[in-house]
Protein backbone atom coordinates (compact mmCIF):
# COMPACT_ATOMS: atom_id res chain seq x y z
CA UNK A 1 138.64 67.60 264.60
CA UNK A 2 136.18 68.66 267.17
CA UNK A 3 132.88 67.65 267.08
CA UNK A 4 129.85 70.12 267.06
CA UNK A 5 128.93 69.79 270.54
CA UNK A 6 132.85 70.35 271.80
CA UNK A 7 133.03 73.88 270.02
CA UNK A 8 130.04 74.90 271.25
CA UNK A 9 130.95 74.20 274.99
CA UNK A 10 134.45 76.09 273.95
CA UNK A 11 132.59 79.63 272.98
CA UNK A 12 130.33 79.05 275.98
CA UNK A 13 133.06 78.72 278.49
CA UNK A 14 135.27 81.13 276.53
CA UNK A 15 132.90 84.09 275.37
CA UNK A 16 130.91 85.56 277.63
CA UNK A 17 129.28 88.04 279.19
CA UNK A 18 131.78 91.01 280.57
CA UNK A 19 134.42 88.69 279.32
CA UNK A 20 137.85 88.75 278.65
CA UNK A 21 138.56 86.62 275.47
CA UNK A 22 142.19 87.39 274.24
CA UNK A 23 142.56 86.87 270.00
CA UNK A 24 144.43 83.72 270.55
CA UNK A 25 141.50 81.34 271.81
CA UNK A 26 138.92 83.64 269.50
CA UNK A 27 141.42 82.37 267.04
CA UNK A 28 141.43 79.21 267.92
CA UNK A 29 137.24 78.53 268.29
CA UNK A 30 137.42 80.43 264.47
CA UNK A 31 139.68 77.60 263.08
CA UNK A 32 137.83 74.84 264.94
CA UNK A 33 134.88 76.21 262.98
CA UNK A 34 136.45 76.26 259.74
CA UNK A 35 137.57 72.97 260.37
CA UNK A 36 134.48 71.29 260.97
CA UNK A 37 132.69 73.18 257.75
CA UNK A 38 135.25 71.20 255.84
CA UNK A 39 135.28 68.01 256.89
CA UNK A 40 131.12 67.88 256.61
CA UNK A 41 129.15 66.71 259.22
CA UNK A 42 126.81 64.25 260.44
CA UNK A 43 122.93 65.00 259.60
CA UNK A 44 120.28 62.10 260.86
CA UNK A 45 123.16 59.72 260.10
CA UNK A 46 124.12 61.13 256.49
CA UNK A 47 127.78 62.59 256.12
CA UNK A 48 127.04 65.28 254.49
CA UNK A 49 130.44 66.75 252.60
CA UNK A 50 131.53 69.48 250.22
CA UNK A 51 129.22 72.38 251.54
CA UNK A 52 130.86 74.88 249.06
CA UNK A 53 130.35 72.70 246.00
CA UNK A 54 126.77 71.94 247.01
CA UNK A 55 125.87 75.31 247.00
CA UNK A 56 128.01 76.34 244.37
CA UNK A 57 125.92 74.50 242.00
CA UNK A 58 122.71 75.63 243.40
CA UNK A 59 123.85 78.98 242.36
CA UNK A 60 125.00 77.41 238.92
CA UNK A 61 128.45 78.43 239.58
CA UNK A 62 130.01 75.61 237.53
CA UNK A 63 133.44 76.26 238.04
CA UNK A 64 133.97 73.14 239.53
CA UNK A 65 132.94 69.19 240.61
CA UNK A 66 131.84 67.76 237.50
CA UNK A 67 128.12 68.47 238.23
CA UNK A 68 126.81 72.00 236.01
CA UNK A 69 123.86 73.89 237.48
CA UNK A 70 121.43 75.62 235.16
CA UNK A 71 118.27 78.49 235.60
CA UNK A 72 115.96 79.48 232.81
CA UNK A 73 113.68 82.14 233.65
CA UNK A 74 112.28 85.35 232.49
CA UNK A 75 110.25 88.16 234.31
CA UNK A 76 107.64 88.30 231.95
CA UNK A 77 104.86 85.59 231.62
CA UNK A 78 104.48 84.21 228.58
CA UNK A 79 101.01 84.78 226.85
CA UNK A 80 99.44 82.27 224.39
CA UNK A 81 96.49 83.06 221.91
CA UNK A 82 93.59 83.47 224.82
CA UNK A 83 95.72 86.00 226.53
CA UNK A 84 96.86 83.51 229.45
CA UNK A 85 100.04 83.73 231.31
CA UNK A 86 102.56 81.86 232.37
CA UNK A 87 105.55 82.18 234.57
CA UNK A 88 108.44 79.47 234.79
CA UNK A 89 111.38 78.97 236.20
CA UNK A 90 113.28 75.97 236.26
CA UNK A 91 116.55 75.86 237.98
CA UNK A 92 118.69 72.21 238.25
CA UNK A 93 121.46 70.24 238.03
CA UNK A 94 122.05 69.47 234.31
CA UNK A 95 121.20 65.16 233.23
CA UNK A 96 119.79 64.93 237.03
CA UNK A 97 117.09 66.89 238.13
CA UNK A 98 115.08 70.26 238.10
CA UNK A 99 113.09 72.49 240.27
CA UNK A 100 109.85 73.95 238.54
CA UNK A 101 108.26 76.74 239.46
CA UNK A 102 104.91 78.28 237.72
CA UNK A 103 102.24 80.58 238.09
CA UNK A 104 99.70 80.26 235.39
CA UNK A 105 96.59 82.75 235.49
CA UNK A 106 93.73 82.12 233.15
CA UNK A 107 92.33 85.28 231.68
CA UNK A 108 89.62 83.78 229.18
CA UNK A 109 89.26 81.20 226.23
CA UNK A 110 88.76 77.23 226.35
CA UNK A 111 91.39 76.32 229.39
CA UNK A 112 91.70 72.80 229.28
CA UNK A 113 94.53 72.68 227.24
CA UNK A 114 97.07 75.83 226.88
CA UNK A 115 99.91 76.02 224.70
CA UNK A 116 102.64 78.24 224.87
CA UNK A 117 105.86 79.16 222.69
CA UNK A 118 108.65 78.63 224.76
CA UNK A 119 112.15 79.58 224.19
CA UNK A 120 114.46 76.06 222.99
CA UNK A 121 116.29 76.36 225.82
CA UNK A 122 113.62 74.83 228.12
CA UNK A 123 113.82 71.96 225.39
CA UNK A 124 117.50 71.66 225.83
CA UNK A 125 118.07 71.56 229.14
CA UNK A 126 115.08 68.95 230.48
CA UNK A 127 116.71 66.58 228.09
CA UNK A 128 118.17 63.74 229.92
CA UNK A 129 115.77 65.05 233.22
CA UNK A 130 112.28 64.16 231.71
CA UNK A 131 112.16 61.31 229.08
CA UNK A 132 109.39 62.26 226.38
CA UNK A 133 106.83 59.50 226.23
CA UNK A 134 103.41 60.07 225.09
CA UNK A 135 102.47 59.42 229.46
CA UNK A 136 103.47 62.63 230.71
CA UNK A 137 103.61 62.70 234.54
CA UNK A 138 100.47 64.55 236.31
CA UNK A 139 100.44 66.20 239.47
CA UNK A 140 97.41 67.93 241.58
CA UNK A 141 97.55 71.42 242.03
CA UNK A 142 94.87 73.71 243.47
CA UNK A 143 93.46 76.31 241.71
CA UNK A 144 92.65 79.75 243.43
CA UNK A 145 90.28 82.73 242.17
CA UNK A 146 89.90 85.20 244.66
CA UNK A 147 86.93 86.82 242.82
CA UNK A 148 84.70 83.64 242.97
CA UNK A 149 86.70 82.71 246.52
CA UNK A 150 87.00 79.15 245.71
CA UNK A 151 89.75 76.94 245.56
CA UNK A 152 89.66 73.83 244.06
CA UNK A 153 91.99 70.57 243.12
CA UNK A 154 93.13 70.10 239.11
CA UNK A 155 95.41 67.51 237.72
CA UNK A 156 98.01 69.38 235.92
CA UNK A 157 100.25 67.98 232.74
CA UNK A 158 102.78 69.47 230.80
CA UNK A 159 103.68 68.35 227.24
CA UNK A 160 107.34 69.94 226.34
CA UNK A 161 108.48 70.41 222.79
CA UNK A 162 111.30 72.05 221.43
CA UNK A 163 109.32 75.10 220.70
CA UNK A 164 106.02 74.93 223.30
CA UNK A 165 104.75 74.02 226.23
CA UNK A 166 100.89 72.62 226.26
CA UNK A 167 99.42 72.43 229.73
CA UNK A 168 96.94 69.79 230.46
CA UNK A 169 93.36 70.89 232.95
CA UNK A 170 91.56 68.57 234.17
CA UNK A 171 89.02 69.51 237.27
CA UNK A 172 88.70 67.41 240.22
CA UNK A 173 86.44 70.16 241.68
CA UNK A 174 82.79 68.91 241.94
CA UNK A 175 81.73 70.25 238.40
CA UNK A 176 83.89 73.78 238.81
CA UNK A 177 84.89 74.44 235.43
CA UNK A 178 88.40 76.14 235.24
CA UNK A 179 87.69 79.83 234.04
CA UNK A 180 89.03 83.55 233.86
CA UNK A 181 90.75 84.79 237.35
CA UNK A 182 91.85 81.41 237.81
CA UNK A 183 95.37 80.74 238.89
CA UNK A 184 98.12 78.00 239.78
CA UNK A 185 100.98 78.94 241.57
CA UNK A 186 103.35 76.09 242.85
CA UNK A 187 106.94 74.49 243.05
CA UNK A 188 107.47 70.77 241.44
CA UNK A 189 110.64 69.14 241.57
CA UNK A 190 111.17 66.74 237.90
CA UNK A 191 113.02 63.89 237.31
CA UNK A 192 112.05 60.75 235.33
CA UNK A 193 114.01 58.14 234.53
CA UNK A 194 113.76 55.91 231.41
CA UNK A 195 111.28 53.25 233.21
CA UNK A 196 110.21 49.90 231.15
CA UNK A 197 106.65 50.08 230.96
């Protein structure tokens, strides 16, 4: 197989300007490609293999390689009693890890703690990705409210049940209480293994 660098110097010497490549070398530089797709490649010293089953399980095409890829998510936001919303999406690889991604927007009502009913199939699918322990893991998140133009750090903790999700406030902001017009919109990638505390 040719490495990287070879093919390259192949379509520059071979395709170029005003040129006169005949079908058998384009042919040729095509299966060279093709060839080096599927044997992987080296990455800051990782082989990285399997392209197509990588990505088809990003795209939770499990027709194939043992691994299943999952997505939950809905359009709509989820409302609990205050009138807050909440969008998710979670999208993994099933017993390994997911990708989160929220927006939550606080439209009134005590917003320390939020709870929201949640389809079971959040439930379902973080089993065997996040272990439920009464810790639940925190991040920091900023806040944003263009009307008040502030932004400000929270730490951020979800509680997941089979039927809810409660969300965990607590400032970090220099006595800025979390209020209507708020909102948290980020990316968190889960996984927690069964530590021994």
């Amino acid at each position: 197989m040719k490495s990287k660098q070879e093919i390259l110097n192949t379509i520059d010497t071979h395709i170029i300007s005003n040129g006169n490549i005949r079908a058998k070398e384009t042919n040729a530089i095509l299966h060279d490609i093709v060839d080096f797709s599927d044997s992987g490649m080296k990455e800051l010293h990782t082989n990285i293999t399997n392209i197509d089953n990588r990505v088809s399980i990003l795209e939770a095409d499990t027709s194939g390689g043992g691994l299943k890829g999952f997505t939950v998510f809905e359009n709509n936001p989820l409302l609990d009693k205050n009138q807050n919303l909440f969008w998710y999406s979670f999208r993994g690889i099933e017993k390994h890890f997911v990708n989160f991604t929220f927006r939550l927007l606080i439209q009134k009502g005590d917003n320390n703690i939020l709870k929201f009913d949640t389809p079971s199939r959040i439930f379902e699918e973080l089993q065997g990705i996040i272990v439920n322990k009464e810790e639940s893991l925190q991040f920091v998140v900023a806040v944003k409210n263009k009307e008040r133009d502030t932004n400000f750090p929270v730490s951020i903790s979800f509680f997941f049940s089979e039927k809810s999700v409660r969300i965990q406030l607590i400032s970090l902001g220099n006595d800025i209480q979390i209020g209507p017009g708020d909102s948290i919109y980020t990316s968190i990638a889960l996984h927690q293994p069964d530590f021994s505390f």
